[in-house]
Protein backbone atom coordinates (compact mmCIF):
# COMPACT_ATOMS: atom_id res chain seq x y z
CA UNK A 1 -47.30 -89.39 73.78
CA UNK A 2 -43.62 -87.24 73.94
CA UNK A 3 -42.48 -89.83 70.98
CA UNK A 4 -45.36 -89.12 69.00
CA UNK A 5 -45.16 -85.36 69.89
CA UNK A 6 -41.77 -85.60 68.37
CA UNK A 7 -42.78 -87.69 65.22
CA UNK A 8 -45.81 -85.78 63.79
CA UNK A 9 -43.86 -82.85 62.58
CA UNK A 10 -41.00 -84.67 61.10
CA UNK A 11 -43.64 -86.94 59.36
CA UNK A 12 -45.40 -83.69 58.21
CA UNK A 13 -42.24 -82.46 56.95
CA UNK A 14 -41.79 -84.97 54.20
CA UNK A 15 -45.41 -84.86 52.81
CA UNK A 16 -45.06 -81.48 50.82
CA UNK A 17 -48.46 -82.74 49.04
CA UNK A 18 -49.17 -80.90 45.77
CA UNK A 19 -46.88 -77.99 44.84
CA UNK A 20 -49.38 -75.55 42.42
CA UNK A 21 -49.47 -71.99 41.39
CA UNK A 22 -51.86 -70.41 42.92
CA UNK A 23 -53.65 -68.44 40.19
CA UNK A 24 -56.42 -67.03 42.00
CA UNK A 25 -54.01 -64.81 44.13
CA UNK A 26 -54.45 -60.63 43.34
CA UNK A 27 -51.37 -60.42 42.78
CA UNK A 28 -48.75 -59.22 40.22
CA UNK A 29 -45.81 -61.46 39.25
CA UNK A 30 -42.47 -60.05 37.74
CA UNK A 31 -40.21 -62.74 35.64
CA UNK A 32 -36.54 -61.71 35.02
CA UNK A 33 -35.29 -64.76 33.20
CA UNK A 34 -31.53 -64.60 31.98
CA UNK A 35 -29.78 -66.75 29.79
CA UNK A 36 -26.00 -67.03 28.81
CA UNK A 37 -25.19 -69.85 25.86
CA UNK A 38 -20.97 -69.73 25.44
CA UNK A 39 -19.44 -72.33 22.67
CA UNK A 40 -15.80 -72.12 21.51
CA UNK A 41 -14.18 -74.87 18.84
CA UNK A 42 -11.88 -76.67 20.62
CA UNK A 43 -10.61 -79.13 17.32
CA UNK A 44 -10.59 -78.45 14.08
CA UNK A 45 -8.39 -80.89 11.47
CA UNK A 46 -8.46 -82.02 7.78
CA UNK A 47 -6.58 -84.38 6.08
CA UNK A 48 -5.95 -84.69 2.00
CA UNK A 49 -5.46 -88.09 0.95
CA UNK A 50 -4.18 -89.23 4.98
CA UNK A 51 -2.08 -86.32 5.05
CA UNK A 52 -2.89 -82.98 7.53
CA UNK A 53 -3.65 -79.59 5.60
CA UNK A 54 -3.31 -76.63 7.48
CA UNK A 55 -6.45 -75.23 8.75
CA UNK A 56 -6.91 -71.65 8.67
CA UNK A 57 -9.36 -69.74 11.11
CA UNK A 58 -9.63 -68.31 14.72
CA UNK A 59 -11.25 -70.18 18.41
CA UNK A 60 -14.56 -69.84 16.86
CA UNK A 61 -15.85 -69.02 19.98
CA UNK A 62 -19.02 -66.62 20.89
CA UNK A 63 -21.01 -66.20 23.28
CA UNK A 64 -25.12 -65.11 23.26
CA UNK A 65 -26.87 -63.35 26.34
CA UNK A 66 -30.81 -63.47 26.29
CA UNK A 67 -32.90 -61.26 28.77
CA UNK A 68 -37.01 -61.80 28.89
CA UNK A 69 -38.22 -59.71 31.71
CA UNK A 70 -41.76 -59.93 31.74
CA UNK A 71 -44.71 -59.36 34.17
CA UNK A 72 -47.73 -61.80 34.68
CA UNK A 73 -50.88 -60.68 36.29
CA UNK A 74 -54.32 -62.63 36.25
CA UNK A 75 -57.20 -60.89 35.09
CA UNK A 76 -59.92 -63.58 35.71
CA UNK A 77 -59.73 -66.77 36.98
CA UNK A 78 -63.42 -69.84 37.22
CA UNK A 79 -62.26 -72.63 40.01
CA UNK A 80 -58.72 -71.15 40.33
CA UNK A 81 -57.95 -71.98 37.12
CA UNK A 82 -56.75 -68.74 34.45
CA UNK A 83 -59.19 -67.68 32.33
CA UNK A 84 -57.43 -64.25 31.14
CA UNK A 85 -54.26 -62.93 32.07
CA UNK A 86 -51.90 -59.96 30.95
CA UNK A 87 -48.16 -60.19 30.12
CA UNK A 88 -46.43 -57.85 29.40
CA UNK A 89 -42.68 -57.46 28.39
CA UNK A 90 -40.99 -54.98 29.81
CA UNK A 91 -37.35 -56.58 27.89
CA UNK A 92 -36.27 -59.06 25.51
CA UNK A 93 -33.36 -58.83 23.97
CA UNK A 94 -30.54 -61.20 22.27
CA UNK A 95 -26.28 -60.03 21.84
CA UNK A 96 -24.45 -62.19 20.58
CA UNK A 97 -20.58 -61.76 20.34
CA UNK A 98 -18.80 -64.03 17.79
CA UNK A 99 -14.96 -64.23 17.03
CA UNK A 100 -13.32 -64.25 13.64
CA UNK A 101 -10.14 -63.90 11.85
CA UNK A 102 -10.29 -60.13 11.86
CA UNK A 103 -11.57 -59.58 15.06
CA UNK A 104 -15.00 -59.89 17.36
CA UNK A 105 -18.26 -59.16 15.74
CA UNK A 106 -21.07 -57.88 17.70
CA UNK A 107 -24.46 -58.90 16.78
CA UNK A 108 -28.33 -57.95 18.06
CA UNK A 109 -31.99 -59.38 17.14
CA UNK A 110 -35.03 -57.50 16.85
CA UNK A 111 -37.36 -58.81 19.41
CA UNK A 112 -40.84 -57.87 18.38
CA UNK A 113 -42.12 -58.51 21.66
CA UNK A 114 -39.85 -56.25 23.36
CA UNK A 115 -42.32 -53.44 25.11
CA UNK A 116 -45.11 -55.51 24.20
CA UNK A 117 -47.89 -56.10 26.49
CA UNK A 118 -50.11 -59.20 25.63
CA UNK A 119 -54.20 -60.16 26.65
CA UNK A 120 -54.56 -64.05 27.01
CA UNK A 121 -57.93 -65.62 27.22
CA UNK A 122 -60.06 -68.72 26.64
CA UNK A 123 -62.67 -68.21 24.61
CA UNK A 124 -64.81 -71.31 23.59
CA UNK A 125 -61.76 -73.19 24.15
CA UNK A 126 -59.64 -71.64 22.05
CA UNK A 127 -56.57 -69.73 23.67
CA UNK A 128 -56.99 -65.90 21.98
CA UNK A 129 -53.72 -63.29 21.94
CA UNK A 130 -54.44 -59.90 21.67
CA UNK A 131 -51.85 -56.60 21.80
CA UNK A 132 -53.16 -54.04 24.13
CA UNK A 133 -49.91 -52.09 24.20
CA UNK A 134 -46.99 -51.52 22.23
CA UNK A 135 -46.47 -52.44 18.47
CA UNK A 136 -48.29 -54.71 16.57
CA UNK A 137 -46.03 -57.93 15.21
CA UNK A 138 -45.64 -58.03 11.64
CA UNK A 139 -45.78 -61.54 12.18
CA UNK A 140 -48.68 -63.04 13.28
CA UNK A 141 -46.95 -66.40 14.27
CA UNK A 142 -45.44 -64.34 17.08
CA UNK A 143 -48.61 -64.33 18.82
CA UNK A 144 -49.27 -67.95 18.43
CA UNK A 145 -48.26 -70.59 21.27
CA UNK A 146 -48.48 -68.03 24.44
CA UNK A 147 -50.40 -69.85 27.51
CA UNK A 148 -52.50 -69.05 30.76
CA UNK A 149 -50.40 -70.49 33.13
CA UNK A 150 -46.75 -69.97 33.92
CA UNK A 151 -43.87 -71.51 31.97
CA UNK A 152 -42.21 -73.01 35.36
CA UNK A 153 -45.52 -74.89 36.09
CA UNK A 154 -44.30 -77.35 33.48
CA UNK A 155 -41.48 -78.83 36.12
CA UNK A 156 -44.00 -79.07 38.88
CA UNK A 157 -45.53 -82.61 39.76
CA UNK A 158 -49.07 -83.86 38.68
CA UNK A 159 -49.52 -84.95 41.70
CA UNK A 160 -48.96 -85.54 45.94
CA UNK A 161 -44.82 -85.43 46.71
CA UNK A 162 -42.64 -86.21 49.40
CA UNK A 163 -39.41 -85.22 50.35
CA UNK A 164 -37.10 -87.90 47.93
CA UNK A 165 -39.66 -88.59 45.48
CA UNK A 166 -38.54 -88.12 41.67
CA UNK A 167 -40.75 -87.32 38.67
CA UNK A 168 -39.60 -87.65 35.28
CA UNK A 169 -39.91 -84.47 32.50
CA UNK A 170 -41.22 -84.96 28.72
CA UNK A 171 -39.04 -82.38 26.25
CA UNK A 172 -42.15 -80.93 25.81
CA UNK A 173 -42.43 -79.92 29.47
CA UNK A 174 -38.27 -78.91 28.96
CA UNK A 175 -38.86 -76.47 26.43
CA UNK A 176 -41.87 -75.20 27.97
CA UNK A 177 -40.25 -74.10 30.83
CA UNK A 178 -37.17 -72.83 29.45
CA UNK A 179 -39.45 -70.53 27.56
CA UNK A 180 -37.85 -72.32 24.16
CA UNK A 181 -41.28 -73.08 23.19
CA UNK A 182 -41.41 -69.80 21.98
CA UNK A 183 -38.04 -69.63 20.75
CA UNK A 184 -39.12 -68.50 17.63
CA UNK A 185 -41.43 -66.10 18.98
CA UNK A 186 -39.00 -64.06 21.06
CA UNK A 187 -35.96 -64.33 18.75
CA UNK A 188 -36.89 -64.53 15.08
CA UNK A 189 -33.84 -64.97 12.55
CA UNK A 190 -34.15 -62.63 10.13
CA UNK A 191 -33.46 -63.92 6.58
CA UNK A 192 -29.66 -62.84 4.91
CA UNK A 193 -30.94 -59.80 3.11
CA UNK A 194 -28.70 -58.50 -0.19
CA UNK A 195 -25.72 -56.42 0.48
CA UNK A 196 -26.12 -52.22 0.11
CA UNK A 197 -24.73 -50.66 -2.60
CA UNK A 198 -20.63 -50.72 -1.81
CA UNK A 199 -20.63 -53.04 0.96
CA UNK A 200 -19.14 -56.50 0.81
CA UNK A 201 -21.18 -59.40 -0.27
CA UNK A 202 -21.37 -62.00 2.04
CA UNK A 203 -24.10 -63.27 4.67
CA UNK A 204 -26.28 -60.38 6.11
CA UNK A 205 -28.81 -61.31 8.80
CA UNK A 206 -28.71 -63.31 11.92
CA UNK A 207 -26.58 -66.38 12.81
CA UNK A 208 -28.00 -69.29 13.78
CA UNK A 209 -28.34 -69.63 17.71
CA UNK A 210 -26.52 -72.31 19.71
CA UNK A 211 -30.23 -72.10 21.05
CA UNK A 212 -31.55 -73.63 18.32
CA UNK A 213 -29.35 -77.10 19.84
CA UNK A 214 -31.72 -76.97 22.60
CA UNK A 215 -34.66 -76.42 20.99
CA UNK A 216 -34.49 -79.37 18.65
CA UNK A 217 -33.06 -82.15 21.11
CA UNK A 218 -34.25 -84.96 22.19
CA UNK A 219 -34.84 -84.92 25.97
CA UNK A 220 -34.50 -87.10 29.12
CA UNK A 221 -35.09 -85.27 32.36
CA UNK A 222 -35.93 -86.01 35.93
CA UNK A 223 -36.93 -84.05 39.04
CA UNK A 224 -36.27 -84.85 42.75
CA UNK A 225 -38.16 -83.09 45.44
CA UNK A 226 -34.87 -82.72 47.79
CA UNK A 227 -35.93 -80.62 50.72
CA UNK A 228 -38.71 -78.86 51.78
CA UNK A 229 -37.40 -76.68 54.00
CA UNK A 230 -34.69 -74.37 51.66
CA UNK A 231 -34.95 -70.64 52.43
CA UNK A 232 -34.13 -67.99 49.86
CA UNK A 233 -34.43 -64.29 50.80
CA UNK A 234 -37.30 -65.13 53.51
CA UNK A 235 -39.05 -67.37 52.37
CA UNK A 236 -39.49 -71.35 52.86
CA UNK A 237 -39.48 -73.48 50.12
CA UNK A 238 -39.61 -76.70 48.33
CA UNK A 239 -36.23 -77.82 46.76
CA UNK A 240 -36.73 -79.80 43.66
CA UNK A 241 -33.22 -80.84 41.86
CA UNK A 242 -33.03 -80.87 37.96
CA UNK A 243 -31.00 -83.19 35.63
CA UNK A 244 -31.90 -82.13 31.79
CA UNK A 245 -30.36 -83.90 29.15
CA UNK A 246 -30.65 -83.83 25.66
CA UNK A 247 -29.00 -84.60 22.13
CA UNK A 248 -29.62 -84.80 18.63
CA UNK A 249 -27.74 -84.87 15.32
CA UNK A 250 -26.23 -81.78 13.67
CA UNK A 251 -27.40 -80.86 10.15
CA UNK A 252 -24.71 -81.54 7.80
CA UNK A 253 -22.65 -78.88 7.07
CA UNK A 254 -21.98 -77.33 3.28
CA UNK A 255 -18.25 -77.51 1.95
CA UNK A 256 -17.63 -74.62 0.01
CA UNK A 257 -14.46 -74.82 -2.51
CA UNK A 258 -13.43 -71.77 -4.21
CA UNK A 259 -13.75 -69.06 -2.00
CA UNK A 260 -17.07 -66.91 -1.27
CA UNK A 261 -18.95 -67.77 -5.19
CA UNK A 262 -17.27 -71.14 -5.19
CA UNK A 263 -19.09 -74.55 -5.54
CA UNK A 264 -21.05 -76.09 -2.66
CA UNK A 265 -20.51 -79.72 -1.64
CA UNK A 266 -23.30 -81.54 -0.30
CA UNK A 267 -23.32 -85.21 1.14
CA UNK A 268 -25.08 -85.93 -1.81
CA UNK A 269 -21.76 -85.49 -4.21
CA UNK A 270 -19.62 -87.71 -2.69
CA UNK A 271 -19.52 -86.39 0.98
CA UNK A 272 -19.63 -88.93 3.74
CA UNK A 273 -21.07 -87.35 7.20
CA UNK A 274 -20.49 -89.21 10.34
CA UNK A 275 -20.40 -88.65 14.11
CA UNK A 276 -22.35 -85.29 13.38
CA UNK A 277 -23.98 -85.23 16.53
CA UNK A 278 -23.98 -83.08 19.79
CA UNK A 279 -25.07 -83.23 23.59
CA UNK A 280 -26.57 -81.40 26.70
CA UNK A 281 -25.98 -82.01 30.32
CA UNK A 282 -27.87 -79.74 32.70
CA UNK A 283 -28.23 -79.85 36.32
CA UNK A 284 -29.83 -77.32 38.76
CA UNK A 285 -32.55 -76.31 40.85
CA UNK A 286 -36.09 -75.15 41.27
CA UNK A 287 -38.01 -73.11 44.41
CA UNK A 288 -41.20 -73.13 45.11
CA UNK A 289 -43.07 -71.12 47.87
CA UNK A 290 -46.29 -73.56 49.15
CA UNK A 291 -47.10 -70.69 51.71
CA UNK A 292 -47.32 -68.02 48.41
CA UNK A 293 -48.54 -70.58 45.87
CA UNK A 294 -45.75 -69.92 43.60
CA UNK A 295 -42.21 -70.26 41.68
CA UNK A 296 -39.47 -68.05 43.48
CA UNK A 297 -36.01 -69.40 41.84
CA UNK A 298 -35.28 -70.87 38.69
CA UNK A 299 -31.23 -71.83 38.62
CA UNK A 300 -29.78 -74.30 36.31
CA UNK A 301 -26.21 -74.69 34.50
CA UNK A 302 -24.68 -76.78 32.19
CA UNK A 303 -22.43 -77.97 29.11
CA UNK A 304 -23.00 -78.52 25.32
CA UNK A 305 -20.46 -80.36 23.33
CA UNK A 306 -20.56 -80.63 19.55
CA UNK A 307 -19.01 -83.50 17.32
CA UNK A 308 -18.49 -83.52 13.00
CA UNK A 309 -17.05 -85.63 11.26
CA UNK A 310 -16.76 -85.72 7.31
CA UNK A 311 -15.03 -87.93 4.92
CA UNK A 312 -15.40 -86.32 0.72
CA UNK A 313 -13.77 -86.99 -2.35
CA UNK A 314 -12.53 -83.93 -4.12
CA UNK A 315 -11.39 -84.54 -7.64
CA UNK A 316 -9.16 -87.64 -7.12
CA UNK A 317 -8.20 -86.82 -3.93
CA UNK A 318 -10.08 -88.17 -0.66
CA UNK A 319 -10.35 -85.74 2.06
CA UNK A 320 -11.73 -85.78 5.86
CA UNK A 321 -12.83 -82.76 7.87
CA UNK A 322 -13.26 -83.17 12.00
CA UNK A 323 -14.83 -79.98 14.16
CA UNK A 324 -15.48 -80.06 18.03
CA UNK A 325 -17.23 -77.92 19.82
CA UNK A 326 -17.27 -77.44 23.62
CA UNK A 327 -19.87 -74.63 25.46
CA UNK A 328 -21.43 -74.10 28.57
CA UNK A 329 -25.23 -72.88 29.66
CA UNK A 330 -26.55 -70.40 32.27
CA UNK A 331 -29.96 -69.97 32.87
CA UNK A 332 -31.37 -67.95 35.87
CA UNK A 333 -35.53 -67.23 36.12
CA UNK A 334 -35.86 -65.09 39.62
CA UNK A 335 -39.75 -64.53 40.45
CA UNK A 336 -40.86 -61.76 42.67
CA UNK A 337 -44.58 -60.64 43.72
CA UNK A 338 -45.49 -57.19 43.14
């Protein structure tokens, strides 16, 4: 009986069972998700017919901050299952810091969610948004895609765990709970607009994101229940260990001759793109409280490399272009009950 007495906990221990949100809780959640994307080119070359030209231009680098802070609260709920919810954003906003040859540009998006507060319900099946508070998007696409259910629930298993088991992730399930889903939704690009009268003409508008990288890759991703036992800031929670990655293949980039108005080369007129491709390695960490039926920490980190390569023909000469990018990713989701 004392070796059995000693057994039965440790062999409770590593059956964590089913880790779920539990939605039927009164309870208010608060989501402060924060995201830091940094890429700087670390090669940048061309050649005219074998021999190097000198390439003209700065590091390249920037650096984007993202900030969703958000508050989830279930308004009705049939067999612990979300029926109606509120969300409402307290903060989203997007900086992005870029530099050039004449110094660092500072850059924000207009985040028509930002102060918004959001109804969510099923109705006949159907998954209806409605804006109770704040402005109305001019956009209705920004209310389409929002769910019932929280975004971390994607990385959770389907079913029982124990302590060592792993679970693989679709991209769908990657996006979802990196809140890129809704990429669009949060952080529309505006379209380059025409210059004022007396400024400059060039590109007005938006840059693309190095978010956009992650949001069109193609995914392989595990989790690993590693403990069940980790404690963060009182409470005692499951462990589960995160390896995300992804690539894809960069669109090919326009070669512009001839200054701002000069012609455009595409692939198409001679150009030759190879190697235009890019990865993601991402490794980190999600808690989960069993005892409060719910996400606590989300904590992962990461790199993103870039690679171009381009062989053209300009006039009779032959030419070849190589870019490399190198970046890193920070993404922190913190979950508190109010």
């Amino acid at each position: 009986m004392k070796n059995l007495a000693i057994a039965l906990p440790a062999a409770l221990l590593l059956n964590a069972g089913t880790p779920e949100t539990d939605y039927a809780a009164e309870r208010t959640l608060r989501l402060v998700a924060e995201t830091t994307i940094a890429m700087e080119t670390t090669e940048f070359s061309m050649t005219r017919d074998g021999e190097p030209v000198e390439a003209r231009g700065g590091s390249g680098a920037s650096q984007e901050q993202r900030t969703i802070v958000q508050t989830f609260r279930v308004l009705e709920h049939e067999d612990g299952a979300p029926v109606r919810v509120r969300r409402s954003f307290e903060k989203v906003t997007s900086k992005t810091e870029r530099e050039r040859r004449d110094g660092t540009t500072e850059s924000e998006l207009e985040c028509p969610l930002d102060g918004v507060t959001l109804e969510i319900s099923l109705e006949d099946d159907e998954v209806v948004v409605e804006v109770v508070d704040g402005g109305e998007p001019d956009d209705d696409a920004v209310l389409e895609g929002h769910g019932l259910t929280l975004s971390l629930d994607a990385l959770l298993p389907e079913g029982d765990v124990a302590e060592g088991d792993s679970w693989e992730l679709e991209g769908e399930a990657v996006l979802r709970a990196l809140d890129l889903d809704l990429d669009a939704a949060f952080f529309p690009v505006p379209a380059p607009t025409e210059p004022a009268e007396g400024e400059r003409r060039g590109r007005r508008g938006g840059g693309r994101s190095s978010a956009r990288l992650l949001v069109e890759a193609e995914w392989s991703a595990e989790a690993t229940l590693k403990a069940t036992d980790t404690e963060h800031e009182g409470l005692e929670c499951l462990e589960i260990a995160l390896e995300l990655d992804g690539e894809g293949e960069l669109a090919p980039r326009q070669l512009r001759f001839g200054g701002r108005r000069g012609r455009v080369l595409e692939p198409g007129d001679g150009a030759l793109a190879t190697d235009n491709d890019y990865s993601i390695e991402i490794e980190g960490r999600l808690l989960f409280s069993a005892a409060e039926g719910r996400p606590v920490l989300l904590d992962l980190e990461g790199s993103i490399s870039t690679s171009r390569y381009s062989e053209f023909d300009r006039g009779e000469s032959s030419m070849t272009m190589r870019t490399a990018e190198e970046g890193s990713f920070e993404h922190r989701v913190e979950v508190t009950a109010e």
